[in-house]
C-alpha atoms as a PDB file:
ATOM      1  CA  UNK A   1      14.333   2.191  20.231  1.00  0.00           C
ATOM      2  CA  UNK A   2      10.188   2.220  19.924  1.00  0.00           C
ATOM      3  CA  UNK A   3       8.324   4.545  22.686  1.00  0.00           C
ATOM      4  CA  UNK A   4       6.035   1.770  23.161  1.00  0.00           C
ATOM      5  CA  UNK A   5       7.731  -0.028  25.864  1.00  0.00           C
ATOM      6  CA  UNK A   6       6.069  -3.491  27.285  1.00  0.00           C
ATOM      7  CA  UNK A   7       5.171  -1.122  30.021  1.00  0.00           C
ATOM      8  CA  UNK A   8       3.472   1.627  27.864  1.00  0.00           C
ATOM      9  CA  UNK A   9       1.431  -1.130  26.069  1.00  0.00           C
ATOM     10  CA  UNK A  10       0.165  -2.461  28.957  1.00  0.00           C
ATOM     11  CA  UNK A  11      -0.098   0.431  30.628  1.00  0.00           C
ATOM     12  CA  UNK A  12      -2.455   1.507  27.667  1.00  0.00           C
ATOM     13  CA  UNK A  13      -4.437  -1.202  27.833  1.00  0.00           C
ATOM     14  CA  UNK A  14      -5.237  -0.332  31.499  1.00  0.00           C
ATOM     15  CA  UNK A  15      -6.232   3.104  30.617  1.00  0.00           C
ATOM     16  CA  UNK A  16      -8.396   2.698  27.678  1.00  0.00           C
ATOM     17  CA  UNK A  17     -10.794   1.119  28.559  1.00  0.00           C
ATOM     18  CA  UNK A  18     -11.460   3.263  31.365  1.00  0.00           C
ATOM     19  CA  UNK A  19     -13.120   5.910  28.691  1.00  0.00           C
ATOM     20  CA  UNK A  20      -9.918   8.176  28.698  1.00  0.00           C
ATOM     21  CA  UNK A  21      -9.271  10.445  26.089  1.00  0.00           C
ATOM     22  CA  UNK A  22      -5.940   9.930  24.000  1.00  0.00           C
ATOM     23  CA  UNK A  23      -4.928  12.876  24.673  1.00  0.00           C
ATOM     24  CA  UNK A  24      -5.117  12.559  28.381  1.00  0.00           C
ATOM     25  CA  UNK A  25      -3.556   8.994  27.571  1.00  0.00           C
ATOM     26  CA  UNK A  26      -0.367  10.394  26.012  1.00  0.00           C
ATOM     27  CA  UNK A  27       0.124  12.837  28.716  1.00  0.00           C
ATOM     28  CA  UNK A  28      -0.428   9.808  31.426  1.00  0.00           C
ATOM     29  CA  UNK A  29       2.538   7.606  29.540  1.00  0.00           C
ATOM     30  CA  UNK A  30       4.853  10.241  28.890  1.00  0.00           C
ATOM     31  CA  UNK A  31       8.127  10.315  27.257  1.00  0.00           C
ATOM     32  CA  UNK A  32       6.947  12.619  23.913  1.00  0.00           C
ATOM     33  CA  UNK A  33       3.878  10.243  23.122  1.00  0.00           C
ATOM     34  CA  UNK A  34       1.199  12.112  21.044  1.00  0.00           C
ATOM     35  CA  UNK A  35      -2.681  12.214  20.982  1.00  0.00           C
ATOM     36  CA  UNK A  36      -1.986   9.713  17.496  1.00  0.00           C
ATOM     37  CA  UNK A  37       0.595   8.251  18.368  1.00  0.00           C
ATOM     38  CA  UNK A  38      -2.025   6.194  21.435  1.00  0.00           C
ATOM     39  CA  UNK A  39      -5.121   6.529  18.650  1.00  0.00           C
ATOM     40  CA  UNK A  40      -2.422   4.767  15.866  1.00  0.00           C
ATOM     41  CA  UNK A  41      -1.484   1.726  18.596  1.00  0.00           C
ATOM     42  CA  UNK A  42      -5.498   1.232  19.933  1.00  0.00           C
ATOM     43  CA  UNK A  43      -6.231   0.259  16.540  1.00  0.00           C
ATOM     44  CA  UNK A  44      -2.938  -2.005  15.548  1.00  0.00           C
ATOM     45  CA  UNK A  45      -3.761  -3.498  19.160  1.00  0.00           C
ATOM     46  CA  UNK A  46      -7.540  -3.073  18.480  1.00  0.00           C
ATOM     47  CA  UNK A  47      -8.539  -1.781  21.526  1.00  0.00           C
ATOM     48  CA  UNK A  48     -11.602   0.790  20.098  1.00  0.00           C
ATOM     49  CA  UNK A  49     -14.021  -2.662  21.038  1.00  0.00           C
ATOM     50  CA  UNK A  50     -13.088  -2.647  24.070  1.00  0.00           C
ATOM     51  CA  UNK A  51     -14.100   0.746  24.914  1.00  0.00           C
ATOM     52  CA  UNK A  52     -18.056   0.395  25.782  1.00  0.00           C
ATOM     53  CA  UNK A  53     -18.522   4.278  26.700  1.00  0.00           C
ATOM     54  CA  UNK A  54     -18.995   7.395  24.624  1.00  0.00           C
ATOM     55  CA  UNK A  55     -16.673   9.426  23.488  1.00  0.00           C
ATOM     56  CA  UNK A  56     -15.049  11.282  26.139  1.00  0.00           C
ATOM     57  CA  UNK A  57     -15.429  14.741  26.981  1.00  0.00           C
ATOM     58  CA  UNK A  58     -12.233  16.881  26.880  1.00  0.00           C
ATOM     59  CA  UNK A  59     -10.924  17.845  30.206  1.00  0.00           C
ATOM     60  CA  UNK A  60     -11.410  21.575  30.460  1.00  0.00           C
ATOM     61  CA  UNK A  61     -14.206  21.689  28.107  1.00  0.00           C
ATOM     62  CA  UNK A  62     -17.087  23.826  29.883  1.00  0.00           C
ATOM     63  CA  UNK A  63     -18.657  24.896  26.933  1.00  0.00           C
ATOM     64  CA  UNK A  64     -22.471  23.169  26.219  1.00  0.00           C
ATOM     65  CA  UNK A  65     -22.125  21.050  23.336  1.00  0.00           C
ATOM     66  CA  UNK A  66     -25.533  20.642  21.141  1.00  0.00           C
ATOM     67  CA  UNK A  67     -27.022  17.490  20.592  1.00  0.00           C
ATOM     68  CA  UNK A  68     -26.771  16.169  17.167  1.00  0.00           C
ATOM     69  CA  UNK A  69     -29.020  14.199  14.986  1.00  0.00           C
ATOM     70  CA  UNK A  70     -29.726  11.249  15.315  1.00  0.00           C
ATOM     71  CA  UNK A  71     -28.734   9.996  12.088  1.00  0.00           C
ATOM     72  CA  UNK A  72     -28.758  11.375   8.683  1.00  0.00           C
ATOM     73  CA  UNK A  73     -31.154  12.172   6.306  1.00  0.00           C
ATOM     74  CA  UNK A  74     -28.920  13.543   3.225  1.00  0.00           C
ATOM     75  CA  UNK A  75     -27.344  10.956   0.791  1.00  0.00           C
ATOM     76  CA  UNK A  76     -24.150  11.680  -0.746  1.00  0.00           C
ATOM     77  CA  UNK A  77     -26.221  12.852  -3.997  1.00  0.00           C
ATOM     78  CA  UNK A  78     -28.347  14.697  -2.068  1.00  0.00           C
ATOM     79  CA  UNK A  79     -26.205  16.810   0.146  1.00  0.00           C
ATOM     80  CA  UNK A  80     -25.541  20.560  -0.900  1.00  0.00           C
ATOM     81  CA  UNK A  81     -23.001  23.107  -0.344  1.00  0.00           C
ATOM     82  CA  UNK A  82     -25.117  24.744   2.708  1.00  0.00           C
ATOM     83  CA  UNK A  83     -25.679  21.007   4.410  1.00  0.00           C
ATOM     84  CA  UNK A  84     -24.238  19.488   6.993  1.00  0.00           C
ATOM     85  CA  UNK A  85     -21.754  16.458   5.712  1.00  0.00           C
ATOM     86  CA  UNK A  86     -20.961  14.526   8.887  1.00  0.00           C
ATOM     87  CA  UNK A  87     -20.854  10.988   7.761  1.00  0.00           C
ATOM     88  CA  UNK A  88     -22.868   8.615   9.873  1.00  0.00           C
ATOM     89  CA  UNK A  89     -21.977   4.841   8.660  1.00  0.00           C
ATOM     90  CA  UNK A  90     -19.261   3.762   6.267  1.00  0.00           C
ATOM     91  CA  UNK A  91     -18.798   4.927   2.852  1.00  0.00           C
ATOM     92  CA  UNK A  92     -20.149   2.253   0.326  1.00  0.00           C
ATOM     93  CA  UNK A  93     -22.532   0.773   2.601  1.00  0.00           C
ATOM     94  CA  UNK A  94     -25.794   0.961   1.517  1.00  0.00           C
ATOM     95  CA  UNK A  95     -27.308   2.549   4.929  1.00  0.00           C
ATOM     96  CA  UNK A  96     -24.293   5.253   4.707  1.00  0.00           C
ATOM     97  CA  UNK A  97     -25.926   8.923   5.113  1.00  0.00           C
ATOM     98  CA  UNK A  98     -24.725  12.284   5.898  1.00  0.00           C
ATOM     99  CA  UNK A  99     -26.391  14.716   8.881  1.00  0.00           C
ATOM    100  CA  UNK A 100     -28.109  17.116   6.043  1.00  0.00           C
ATOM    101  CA  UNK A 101     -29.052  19.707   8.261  1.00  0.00           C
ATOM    102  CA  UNK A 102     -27.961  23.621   7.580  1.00  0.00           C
ATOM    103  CA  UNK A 103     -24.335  23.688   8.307  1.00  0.00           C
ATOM    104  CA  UNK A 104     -23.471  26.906  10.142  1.00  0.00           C
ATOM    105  CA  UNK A 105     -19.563  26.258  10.827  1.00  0.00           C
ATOM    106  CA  UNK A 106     -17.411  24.751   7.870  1.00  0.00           C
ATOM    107  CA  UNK A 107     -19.017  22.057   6.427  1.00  0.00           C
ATOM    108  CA  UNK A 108     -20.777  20.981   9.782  1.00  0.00           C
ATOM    109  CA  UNK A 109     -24.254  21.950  11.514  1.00  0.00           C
ATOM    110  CA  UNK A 110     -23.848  23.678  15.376  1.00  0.00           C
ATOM    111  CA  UNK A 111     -23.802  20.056  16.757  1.00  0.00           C
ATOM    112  CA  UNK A 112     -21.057  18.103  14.546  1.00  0.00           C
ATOM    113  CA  UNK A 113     -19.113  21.474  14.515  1.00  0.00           C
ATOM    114  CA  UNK A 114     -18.442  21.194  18.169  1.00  0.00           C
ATOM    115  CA  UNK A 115     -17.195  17.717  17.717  1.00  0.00           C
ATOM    116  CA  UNK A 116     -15.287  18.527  14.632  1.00  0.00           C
ATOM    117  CA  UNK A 117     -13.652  21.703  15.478  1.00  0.00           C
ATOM    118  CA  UNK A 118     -11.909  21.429  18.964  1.00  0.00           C
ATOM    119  CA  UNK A 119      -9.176  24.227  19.893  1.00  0.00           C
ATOM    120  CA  UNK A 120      -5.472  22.771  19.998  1.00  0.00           C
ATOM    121  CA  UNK A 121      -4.375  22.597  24.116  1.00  0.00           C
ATOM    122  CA  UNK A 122      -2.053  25.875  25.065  1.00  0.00           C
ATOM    123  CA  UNK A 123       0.800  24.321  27.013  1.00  0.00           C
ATOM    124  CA  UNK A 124       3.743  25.486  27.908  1.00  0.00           C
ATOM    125  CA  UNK A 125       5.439  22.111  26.711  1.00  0.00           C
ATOM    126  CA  UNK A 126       3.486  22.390  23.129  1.00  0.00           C
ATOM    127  CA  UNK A 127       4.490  25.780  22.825  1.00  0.00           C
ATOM    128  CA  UNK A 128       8.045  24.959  23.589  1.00  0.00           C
ATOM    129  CA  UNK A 129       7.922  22.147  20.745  1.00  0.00           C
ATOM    130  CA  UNK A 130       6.446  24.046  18.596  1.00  0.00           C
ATOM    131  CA  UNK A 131       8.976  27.076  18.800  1.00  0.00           C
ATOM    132  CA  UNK A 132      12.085  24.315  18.608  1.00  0.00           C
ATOM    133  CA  UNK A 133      12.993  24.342  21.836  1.00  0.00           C
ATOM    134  CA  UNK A 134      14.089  21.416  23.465  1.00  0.00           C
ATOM    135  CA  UNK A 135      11.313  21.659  26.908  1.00  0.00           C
END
């Protein structure tokens, strides 16, 4: 039996486009439904058009998040080991760039890092699944 009821689906395509986050999706619909498991069935029922906002901020995030560039100014030939590689565009198009500025986390600058590298949620119920326990 699939965990994407009629009811979840439409459901989901209440939600989205209401600029929740997947994660906040998942916990909304319930029954064991992951973060990717709402990401993997917006884009088989692409839904990311219909989304018009930003990206939305995770609930619980206080933290100031730098701005990032605006768009790149490295090229994939360009780019070294101390740059920032966040990819702005798609790979083989001819406007594709990467950020290029000093990277100071990883691979990313300050700004993409924050995007990028996002702490895993502490639940109880995570912890549970994680350890093997049935919650």
């Amino acid at each position: 039996m699939s965990a994407w009821t009629q009811d979840r689906i439409n459901r989901l395509k209440h939600l989205w486009p209401e600029g929740l986050s997947a994660e906040t999706i998942a916990r909304e619909l319930g029954g064991g439904l992951t973060r990717n498991a709402v990401l993997g069935k917006v884009a088989r029922l692409g839904l990311s058009e219909a989304r018009t906002d930003a990206r939305p901020r995770r609930e619980g995030a206080h933290r100031e998040t730098p701005e990032p560039p605006p768009a790149g100014v490295a090229t994939i030939l360009s780019v070294r080991r101390t740059d920032c590689r966040w990819p702005y565009g798609e790979p083989g198009d001819v406007a594709f760039s990467l950020c290029g500025r000093p990277s100071e986390r990883g691979a990313f600058c300050a700004a993409h890092a924050a995007i990028a590298y996002r702490p895993a949620p502490l639940s109880v119920e995570g912890l549970m699944r994680l350890a093997g326990v049935a919650p």
